[in-house]
C-alpha atoms as a PDB file:
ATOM      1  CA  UNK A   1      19.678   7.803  -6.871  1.00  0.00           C
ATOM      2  CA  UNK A   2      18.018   7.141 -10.386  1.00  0.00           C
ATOM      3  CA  UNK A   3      15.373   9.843 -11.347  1.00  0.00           C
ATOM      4  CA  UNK A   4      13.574  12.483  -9.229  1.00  0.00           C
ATOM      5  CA  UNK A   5      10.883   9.739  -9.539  1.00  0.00           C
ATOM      6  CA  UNK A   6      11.327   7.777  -6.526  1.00  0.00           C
ATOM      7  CA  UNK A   7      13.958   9.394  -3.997  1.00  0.00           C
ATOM      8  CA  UNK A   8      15.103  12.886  -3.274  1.00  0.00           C
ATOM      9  CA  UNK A   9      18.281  13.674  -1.932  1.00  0.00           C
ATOM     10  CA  UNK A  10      17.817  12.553   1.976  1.00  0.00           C
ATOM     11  CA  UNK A  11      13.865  11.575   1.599  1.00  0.00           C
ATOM     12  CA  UNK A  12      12.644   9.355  -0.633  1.00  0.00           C
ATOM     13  CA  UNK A  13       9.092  10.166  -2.233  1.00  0.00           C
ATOM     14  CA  UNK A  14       7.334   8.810  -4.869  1.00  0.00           C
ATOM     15  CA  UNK A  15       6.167  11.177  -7.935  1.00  0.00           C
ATOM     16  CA  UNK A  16       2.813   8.786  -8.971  1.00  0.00           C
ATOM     17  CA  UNK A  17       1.071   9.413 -12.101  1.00  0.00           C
ATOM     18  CA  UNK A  18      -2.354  10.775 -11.728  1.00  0.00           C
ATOM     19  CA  UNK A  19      -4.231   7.583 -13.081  1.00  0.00           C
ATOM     20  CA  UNK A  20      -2.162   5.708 -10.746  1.00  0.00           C
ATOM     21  CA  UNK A  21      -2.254   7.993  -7.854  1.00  0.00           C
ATOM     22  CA  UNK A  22      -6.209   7.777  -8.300  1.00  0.00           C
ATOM     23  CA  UNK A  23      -6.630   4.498  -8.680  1.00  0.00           C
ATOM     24  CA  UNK A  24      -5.230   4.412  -5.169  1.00  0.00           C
ATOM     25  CA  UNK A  25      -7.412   6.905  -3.626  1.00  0.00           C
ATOM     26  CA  UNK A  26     -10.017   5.575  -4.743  1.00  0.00           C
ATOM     27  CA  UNK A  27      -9.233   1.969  -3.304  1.00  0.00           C
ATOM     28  CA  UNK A  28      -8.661   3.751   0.000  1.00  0.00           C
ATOM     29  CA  UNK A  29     -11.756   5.415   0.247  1.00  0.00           C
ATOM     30  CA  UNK A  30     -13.483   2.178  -0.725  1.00  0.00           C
ATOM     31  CA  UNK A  31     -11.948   0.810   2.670  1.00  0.00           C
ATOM     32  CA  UNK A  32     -12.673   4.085   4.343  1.00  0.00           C
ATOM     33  CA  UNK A  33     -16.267   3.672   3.504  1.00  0.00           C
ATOM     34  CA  UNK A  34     -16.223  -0.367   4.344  1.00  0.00           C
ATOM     35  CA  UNK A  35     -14.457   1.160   8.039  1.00  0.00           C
ATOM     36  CA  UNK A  36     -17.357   3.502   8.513  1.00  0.00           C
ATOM     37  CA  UNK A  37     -19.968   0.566   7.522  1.00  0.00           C
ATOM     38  CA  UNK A  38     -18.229  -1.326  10.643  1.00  0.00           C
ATOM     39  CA  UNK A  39     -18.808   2.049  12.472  1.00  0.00           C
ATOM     40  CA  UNK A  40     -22.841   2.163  11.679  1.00  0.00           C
ATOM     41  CA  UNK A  41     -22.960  -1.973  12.295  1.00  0.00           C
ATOM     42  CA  UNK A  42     -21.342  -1.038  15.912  1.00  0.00           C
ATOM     43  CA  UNK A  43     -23.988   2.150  16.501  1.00  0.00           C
ATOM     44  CA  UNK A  44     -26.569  -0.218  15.453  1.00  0.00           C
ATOM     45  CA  UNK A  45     -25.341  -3.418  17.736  1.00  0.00           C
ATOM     46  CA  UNK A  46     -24.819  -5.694  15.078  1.00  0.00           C
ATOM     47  CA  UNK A  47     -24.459  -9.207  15.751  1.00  0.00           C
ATOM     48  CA  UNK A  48     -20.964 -10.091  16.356  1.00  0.00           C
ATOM     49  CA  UNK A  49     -19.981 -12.211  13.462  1.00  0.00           C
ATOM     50  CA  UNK A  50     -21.469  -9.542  10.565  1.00  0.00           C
ATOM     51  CA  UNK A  51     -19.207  -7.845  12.234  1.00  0.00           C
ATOM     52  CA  UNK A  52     -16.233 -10.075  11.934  1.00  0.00           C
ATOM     53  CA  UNK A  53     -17.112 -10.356   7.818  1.00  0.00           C
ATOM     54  CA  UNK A  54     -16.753  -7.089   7.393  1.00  0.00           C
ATOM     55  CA  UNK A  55     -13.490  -6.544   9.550  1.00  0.00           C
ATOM     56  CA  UNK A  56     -11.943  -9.115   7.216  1.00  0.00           C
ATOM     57  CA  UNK A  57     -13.373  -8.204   4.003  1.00  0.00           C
ATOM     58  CA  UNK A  58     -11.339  -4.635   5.398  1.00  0.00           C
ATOM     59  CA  UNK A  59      -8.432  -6.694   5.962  1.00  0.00           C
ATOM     60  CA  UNK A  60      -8.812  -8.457   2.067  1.00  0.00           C
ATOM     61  CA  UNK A  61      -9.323  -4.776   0.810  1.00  0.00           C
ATOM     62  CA  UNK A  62      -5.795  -3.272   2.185  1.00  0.00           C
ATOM     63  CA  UNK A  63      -3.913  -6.767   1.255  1.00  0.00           C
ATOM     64  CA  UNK A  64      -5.108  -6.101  -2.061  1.00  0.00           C
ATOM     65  CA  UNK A  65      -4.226  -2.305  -1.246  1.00  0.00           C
ATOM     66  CA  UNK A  66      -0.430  -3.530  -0.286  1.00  0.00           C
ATOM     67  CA  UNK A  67      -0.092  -5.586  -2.930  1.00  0.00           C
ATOM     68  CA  UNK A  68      -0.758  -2.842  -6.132  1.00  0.00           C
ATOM     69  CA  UNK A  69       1.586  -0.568  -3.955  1.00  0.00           C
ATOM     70  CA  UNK A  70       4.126  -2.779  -3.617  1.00  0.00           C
ATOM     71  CA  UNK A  71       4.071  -4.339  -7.572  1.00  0.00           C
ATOM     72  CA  UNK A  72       4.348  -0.255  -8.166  1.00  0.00           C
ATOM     73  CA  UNK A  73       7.309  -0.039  -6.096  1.00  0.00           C
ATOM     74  CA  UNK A  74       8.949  -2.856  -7.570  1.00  0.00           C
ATOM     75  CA  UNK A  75       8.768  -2.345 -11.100  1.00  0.00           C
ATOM     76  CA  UNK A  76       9.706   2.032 -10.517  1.00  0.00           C
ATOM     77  CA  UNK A  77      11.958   2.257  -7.652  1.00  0.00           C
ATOM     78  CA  UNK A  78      13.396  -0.709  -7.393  1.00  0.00           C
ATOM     79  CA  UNK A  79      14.312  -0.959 -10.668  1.00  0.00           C
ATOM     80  CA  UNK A  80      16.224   2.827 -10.963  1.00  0.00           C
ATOM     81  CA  UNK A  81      17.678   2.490  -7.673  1.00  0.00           C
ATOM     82  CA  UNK A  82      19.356  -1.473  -9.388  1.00  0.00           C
ATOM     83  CA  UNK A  83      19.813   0.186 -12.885  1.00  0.00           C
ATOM     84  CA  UNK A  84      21.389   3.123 -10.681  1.00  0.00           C
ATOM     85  CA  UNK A  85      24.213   0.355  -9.183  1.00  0.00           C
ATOM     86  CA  UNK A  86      22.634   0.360  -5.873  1.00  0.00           C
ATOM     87  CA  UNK A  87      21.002  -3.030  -6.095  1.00  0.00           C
ATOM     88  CA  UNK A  88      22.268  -4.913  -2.704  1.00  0.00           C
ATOM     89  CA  UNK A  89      20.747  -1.540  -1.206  1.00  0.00           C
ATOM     90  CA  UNK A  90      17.272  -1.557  -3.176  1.00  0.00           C
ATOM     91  CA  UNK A  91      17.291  -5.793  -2.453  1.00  0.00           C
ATOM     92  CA  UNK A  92      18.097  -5.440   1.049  1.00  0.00           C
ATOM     93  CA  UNK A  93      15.563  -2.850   1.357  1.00  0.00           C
ATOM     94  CA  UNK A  94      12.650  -4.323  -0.393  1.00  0.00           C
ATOM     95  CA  UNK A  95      13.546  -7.724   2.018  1.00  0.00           C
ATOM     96  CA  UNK A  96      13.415  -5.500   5.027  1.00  0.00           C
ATOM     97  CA  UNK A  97       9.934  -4.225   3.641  1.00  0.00           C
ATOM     98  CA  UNK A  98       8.456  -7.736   3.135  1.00  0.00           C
ATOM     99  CA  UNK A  99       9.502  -8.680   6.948  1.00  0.00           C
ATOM    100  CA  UNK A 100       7.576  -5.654   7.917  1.00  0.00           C
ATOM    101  CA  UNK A 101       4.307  -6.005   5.999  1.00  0.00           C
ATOM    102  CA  UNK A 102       4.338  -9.902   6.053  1.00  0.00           C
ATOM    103  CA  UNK A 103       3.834 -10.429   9.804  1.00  0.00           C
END
């Protein structure tokens, strides 16, 4: 199944570089800090609609999240697992994917 990069034999994984794997952390605990903003706004009964920005500026934030993930996935796995012959499996895959996160 192309390199050790993307899939192991039974479970597939993803070996991320550091700079990338950071630059991901660090967007997450961006939205982790934005979810315990939401938290404080709640303690502090915030009016309803501050609330409501903030719950979709969360929502922007892991879009954007999905988005960087999913270009990664693209242009690694999916490309070894085609280059590998398996490209009906890494298409039909990556379809089944978009159905799931574009709901």
């Amino acid at each position: 199944m192309g390199n050790n990069n993307c899939c192991c034999e039974g479970h597939r994984t993803k070996m991320r570089s550091e700079e990338e794997h950071k630059k991901l952390m660090n967007r997450l605990k961006r939205i982790e800090g934005q979810v315990r903003g939401v938290e404080k706004m709640l303690d502090e009964n915030a009016y309803c609609p501050e609330i409501m920005v903030q719950i979709s500026a969360i929502n922007s934030a892991l879009n954007s999240f999905n988005k960087e993930l999913l270009a990664s996935h693209m242009k690694s796995c999916v490309v070894e697992d085609i280059q590998a012959g398996k490209g009906d499996e890494a298409i039909d895959e990556l379809a089944a994917l978009l159905q799931k996160v574009m709901k």
